[in-house]
Structure formats: C-alpha cells, structure tokens
N, C-alpha and C. Protein backbone atom coordinates (compact mmCIF):
# COMPACT_ATOMS: atom_id res chain seq x y z
N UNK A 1 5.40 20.29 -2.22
CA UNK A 1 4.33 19.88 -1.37
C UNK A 1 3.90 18.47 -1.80
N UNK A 2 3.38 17.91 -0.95
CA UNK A 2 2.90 16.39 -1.29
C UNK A 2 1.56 15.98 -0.74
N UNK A 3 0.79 15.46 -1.17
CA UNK A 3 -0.47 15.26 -0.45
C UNK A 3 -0.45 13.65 -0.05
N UNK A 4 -0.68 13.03 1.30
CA UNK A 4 -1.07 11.87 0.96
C UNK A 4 -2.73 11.21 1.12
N UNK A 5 -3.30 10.55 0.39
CA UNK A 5 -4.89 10.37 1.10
C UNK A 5 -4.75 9.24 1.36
N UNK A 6 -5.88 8.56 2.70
CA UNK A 6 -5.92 7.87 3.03
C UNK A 6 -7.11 6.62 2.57
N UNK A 7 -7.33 6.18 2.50
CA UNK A 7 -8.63 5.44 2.15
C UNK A 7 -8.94 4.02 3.07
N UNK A 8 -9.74 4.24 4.19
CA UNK A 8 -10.14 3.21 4.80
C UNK A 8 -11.30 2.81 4.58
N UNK A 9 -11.97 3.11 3.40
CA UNK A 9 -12.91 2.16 3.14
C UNK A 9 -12.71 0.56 3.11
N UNK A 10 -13.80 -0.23 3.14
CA UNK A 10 -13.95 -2.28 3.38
C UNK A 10 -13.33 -2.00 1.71
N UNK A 11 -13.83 -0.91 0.90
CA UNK A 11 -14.24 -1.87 -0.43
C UNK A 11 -12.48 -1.16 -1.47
N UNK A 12 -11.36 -1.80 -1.66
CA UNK A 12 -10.67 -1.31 -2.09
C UNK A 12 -10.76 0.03 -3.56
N UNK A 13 -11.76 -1.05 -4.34
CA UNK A 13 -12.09 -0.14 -5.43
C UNK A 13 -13.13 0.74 -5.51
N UNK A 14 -13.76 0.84 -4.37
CA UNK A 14 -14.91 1.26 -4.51
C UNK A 14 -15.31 3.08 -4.20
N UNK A 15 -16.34 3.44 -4.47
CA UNK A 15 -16.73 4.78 -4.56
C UNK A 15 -15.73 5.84 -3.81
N UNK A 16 -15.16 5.52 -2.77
CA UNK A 16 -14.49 6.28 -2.11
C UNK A 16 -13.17 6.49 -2.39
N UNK A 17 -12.56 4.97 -3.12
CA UNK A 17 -11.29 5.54 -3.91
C UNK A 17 -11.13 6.27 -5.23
N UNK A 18 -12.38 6.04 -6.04
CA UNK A 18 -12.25 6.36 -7.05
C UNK A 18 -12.80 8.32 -6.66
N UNK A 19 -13.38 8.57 -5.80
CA UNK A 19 -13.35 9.82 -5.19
C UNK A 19 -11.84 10.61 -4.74
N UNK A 20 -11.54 9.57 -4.18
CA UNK A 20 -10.13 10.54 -3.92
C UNK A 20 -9.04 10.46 -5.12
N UNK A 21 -9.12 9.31 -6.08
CA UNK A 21 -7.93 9.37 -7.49
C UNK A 21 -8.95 10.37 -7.92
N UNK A 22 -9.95 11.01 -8.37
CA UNK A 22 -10.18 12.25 -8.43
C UNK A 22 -9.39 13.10 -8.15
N UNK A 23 -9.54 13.42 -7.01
CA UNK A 23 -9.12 14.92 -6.32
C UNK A 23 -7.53 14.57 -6.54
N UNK A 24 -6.67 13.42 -6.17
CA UNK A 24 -5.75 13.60 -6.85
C UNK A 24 -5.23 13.81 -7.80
N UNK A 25 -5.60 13.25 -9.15
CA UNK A 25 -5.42 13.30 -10.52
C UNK A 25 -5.46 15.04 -10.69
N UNK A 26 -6.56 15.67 -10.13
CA UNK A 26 -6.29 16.91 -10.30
C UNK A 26 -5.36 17.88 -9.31
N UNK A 27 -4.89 17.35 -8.60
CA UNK A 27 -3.41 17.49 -7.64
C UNK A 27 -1.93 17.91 -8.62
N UNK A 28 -2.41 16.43 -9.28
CA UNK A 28 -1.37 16.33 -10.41
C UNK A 28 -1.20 17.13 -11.46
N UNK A 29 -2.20 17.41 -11.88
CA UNK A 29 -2.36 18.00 -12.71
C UNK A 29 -1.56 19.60 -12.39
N UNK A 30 -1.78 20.48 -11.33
CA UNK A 30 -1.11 21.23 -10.65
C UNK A 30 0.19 20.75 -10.65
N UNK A 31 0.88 19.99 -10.41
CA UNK A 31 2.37 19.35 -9.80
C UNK A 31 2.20 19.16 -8.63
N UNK A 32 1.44 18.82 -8.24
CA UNK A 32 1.48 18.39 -6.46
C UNK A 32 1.65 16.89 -6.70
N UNK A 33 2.87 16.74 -5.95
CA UNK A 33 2.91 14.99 -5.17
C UNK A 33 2.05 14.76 -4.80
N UNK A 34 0.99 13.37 -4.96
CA UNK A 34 0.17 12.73 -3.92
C UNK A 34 0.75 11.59 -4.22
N UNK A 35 0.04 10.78 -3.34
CA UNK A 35 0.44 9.53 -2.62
C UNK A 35 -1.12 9.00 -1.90
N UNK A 36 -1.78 7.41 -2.14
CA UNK A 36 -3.16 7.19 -1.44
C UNK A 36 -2.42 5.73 -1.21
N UNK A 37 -2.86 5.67 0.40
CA UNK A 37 -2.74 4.55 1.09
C UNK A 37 -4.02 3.91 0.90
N UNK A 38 -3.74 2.59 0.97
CA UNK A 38 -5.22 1.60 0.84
C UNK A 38 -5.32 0.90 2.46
N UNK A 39 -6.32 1.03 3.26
CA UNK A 39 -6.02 0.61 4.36
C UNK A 39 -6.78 -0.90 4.55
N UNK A 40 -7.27 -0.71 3.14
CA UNK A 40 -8.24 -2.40 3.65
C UNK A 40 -7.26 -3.68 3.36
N UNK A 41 -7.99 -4.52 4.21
CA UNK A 41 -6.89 -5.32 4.15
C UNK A 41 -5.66 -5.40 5.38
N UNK A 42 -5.27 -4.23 5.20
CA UNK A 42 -4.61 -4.49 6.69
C UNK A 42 -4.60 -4.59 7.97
N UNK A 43 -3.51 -5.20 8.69
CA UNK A 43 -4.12 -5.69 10.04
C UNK A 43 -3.83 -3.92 10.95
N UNK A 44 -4.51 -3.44 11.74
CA UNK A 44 -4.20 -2.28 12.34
C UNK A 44 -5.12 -2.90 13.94
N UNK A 45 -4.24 -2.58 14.80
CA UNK A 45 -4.33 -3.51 15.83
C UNK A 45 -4.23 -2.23 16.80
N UNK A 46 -4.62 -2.59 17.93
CA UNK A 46 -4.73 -1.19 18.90
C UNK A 46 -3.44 -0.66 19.78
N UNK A 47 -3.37 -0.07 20.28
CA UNK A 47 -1.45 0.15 21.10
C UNK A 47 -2.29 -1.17 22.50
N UNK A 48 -0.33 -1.73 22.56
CA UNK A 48 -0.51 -2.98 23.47
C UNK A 48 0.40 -2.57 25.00
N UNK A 49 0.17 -0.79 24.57
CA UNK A 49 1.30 -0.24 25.87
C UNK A 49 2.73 -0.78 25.99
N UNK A 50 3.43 -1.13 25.27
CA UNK A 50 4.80 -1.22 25.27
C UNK A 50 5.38 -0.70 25.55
C-alpha cells in the first residue's frame, strides 16, 4: 500500500506540512509507502478544453 499526501498550502514549511510528515512518519513506521507532494509554487492552470 502507499499513501500519497498532498499539501496545497501558500506556506511550503509551514503548519500543514509539518502536520502531514506527522501522520506520515507514523505510516512509516507501520511500512506503509508514503509519498507528499508540495503544491506551492506550482503553476496549476485550469482545463483549456483541448
């Protein structure tokens, strides 16, 4: 199994990531795969109907 979290908070380091490397770290701890995307920063743009 693998978990991935997402994190779209503005603030990369901030309260909300260090909330979810929480809950992962103890993922790990189990043997569960995780994986946390950082979404700030990137450009995410709306569908252009293609």
């Amino acid at each position: 199994m693998k978990v991935l979290a997402m994190n779209g908070s503005a603030r990369k380091d901030g309260n909300t990531a260090i909330l979810i490397n929480t809950v992962l770290d103890e993922l790990n701890k189990e043997g569960i795969e995780t994986e946390m995307v950082q979404l700030s920063g990137k450009i995410i743009e709306p569908c252009k109907a293609c």
